[in-house]
Protein backbone atom coordinates (compact mmCIF):
# COMPACT_ATOMS: atom_id res chain seq x y z
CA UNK A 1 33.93 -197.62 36.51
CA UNK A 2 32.52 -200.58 34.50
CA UNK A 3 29.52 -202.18 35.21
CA UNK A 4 31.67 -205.97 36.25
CA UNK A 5 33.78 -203.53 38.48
CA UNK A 6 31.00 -202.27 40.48
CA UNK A 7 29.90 -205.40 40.73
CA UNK A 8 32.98 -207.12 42.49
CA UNK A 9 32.74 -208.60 45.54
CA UNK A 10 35.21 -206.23 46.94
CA UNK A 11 33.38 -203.17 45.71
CA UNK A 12 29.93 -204.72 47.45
CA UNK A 13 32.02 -205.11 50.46
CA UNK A 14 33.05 -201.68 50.84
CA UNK A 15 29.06 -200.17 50.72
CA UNK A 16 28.68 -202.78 53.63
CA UNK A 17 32.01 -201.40 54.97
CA UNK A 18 30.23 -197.60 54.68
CA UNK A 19 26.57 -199.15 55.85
CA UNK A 20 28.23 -200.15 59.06
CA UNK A 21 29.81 -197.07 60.27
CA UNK A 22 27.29 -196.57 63.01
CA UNK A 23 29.18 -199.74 64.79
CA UNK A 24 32.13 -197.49 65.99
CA UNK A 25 32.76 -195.30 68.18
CA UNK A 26 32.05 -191.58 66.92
CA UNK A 27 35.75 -190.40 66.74
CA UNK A 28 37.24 -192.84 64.77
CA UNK A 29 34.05 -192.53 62.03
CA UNK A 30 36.36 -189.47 59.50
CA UNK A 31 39.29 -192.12 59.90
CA UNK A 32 37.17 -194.61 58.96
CA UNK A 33 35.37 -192.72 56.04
CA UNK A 34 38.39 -191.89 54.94
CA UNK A 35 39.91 -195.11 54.32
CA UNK A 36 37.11 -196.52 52.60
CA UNK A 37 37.43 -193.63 49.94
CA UNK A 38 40.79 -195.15 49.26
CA UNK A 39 39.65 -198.31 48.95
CA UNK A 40 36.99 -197.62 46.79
CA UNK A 41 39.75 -195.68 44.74
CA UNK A 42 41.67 -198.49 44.42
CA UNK A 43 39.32 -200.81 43.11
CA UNK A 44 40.15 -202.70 39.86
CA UNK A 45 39.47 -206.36 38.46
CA UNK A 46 42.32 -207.55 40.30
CA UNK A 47 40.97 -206.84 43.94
CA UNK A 48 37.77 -207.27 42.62
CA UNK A 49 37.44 -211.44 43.93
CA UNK A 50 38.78 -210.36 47.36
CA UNK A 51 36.57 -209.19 50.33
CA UNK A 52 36.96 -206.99 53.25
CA UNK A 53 34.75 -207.59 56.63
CA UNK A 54 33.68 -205.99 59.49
CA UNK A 55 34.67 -203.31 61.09
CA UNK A 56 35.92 -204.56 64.22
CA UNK A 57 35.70 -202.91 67.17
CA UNK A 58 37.38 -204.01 70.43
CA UNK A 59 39.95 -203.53 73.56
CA UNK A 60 39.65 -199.71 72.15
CA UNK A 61 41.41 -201.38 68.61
CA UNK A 62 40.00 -200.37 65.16
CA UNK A 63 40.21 -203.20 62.37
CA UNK A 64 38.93 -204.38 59.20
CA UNK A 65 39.93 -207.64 58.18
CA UNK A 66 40.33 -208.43 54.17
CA UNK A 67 41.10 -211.75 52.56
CA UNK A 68 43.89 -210.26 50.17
CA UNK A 69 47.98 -209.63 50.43
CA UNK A 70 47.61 -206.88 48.35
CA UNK A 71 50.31 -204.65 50.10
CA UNK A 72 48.09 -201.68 49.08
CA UNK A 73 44.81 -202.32 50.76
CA UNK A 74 46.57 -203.59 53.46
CA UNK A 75 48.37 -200.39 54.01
CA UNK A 76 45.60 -198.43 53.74
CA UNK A 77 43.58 -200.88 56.68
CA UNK A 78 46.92 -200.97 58.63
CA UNK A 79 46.88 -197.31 58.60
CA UNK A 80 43.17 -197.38 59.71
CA UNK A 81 44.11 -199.34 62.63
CA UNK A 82 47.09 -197.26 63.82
CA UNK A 83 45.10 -194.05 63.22
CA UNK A 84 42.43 -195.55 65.53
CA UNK A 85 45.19 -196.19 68.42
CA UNK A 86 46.23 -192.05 68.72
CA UNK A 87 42.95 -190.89 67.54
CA UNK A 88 39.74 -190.01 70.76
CA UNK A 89 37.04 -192.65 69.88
CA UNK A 90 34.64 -190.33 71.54
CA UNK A 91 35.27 -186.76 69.68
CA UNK A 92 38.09 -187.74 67.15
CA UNK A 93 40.87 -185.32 68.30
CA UNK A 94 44.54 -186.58 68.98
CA UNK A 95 44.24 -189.27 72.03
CA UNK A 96 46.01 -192.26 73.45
CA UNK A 97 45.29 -195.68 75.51
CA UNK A 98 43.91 -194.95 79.01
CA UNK A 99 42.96 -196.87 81.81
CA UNK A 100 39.58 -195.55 82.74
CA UNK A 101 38.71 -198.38 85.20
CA UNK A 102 36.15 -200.09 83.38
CA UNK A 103 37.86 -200.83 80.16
CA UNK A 104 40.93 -199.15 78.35
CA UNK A 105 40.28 -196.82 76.05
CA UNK A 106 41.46 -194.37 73.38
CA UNK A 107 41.17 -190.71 74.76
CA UNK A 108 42.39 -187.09 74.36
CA UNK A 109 42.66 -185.30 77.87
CA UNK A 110 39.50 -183.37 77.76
CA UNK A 111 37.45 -186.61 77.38
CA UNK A 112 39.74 -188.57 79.66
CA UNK A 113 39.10 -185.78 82.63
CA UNK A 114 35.79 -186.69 83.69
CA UNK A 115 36.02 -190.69 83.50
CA UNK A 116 39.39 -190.31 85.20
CA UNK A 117 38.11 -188.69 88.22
CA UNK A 118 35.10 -190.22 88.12
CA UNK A 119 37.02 -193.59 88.71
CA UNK A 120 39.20 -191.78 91.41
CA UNK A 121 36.00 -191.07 93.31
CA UNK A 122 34.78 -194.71 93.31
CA UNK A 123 38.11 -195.66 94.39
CA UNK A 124 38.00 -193.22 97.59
CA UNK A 125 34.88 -194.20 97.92
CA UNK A 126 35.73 -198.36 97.89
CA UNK A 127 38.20 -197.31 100.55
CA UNK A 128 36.05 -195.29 102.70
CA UNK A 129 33.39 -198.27 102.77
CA UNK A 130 36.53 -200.82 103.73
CA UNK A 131 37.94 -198.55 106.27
CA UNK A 132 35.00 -198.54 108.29
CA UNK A 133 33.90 -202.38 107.49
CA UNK A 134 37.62 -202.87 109.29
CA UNK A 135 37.34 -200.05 111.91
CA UNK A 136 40.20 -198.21 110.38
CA UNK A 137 41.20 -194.87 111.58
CA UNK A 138 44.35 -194.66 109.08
CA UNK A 139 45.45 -191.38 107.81
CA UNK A 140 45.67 -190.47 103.95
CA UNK A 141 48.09 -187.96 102.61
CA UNK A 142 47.36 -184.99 100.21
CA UNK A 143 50.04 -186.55 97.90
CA UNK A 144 48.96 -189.95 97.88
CA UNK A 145 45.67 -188.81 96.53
CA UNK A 146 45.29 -188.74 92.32
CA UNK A 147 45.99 -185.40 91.25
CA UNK A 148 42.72 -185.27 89.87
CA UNK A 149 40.99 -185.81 93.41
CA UNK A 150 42.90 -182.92 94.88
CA UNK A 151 41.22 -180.27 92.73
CA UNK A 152 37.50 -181.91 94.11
CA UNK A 153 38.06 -182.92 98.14
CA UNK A 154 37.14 -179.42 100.10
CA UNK A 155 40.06 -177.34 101.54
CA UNK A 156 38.49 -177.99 105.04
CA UNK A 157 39.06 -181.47 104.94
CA UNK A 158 42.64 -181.03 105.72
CA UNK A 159 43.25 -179.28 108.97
CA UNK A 160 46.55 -176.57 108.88
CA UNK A 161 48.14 -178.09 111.96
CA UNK A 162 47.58 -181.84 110.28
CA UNK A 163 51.08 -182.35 109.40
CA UNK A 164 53.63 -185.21 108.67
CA UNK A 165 56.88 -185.02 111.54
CA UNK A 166 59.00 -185.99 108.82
CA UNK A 167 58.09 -183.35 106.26
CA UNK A 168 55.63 -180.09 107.47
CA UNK A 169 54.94 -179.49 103.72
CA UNK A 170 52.88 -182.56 103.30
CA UNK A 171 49.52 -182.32 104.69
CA UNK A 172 47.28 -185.36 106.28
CA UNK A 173 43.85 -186.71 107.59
CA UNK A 174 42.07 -189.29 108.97
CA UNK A 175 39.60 -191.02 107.29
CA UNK A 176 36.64 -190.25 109.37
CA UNK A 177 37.38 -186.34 108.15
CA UNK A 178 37.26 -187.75 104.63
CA UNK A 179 33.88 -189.53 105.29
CA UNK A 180 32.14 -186.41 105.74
CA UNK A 181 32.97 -185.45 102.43
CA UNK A 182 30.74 -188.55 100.92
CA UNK A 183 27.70 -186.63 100.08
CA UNK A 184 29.87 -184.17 98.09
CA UNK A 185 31.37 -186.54 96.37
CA UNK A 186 28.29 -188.42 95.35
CA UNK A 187 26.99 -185.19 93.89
CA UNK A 188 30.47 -184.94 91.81
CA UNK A 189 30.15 -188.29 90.87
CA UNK A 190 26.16 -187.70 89.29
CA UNK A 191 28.12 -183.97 87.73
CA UNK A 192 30.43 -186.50 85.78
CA UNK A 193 28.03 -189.34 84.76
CA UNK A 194 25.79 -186.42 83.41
CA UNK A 195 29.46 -185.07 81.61
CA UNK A 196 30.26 -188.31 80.21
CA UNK A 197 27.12 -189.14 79.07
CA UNK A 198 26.86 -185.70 77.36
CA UNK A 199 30.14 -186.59 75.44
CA UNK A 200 28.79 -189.88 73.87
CA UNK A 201 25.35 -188.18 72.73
CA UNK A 202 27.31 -185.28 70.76
């Protein structure tokens, strides 16, 4: 590489590209290595004028934007970008768009787990409060529940002869039973916080 071409404007934008990689999220920093090695590879004088910017990081979407039509830098950023969209932004294996309640973002199951049930919890718990704001005594069934609350609420909680008349197999209870499972499910909920924040220091 010549002096001029390491000089380029395209070629200076790239170091800032690689100087910036502390702006994403964790998992999508190989992707992200990786495509600046190829566009560092592809450098010449003819790219050299155009310039590449960012990255850009948002509604769990990887981009960098560059000036150019050059159909091979744009394939290789394109690439970036759909890479991003399958790939876990916090531990970089194989993932895909989740709602997590806060924001959507780009997960593989074992990450997703936690902030999942974490947001099933406040849910419950949003209910709870409104049921007895409204002097509700409704009844909740086991299979109305999100699968991932099932594994947490206590056995006890649902009483053997607590049955639907229409179908035996389906277990209910009333939402004063579920209240006394609060304090258990605050502790969960500090179990996962301490989990998820865990994830994004690693």
């Amino acid at each position: 590489m010549t002096q001029a071409q390491a000089a380029t404007p395209f070629l200076k934008d790239i170091h800032k590209l690689a100087e910036r990689a502390g702006w994403i999220s964790a998992g999508w920093r190989g992707a992200y290595h990786d495509s600046l090695v190829k566009l560092a590879a592809v450098a010449c004088e003819i790219r050299g004028p155009y310039r590449l910017s960012g990255p850009f990081e948002s509604d769990s979407k990887l981009r960098v934007a560059y000036s150019g039509t050059d159909k091979v830098v744009r394939g290789i950023l394109d690439r970036l970008k759909r890479t991003a969209e399958c790939t876990c932004e916090i531990c970089g294996r194989r993932g895909k768009r989740r709602d997590t309640g806060s924001s959507p973002m780009v997960l593989c199951a074992r990450c997703a787990a936690p902030r999942l049930l974490r947001e099933a919890i406040e849910v419950l718990m949003r209910d709870l409060a409104q049921a007895e704001i409204n002097g509700s005594s409704c009844v909740i069934a086991y299979e109305d529940l999100p699968i991932q609350m099932r594994l947490v609420m206590q056995s006890s909680i649902w009483p053997r002869d607590a049955l639907t008349g229409d179908d035996p197999a389906k277990p209910i209870v009333r939402v004063e039973d579920v209240r006394r499972a609060t304090s258990m499910l605050k502790e969960v909920r500090l179990i996962l916080d301490r989990a998820i924040d865990a994830q994004h220091s690693n």
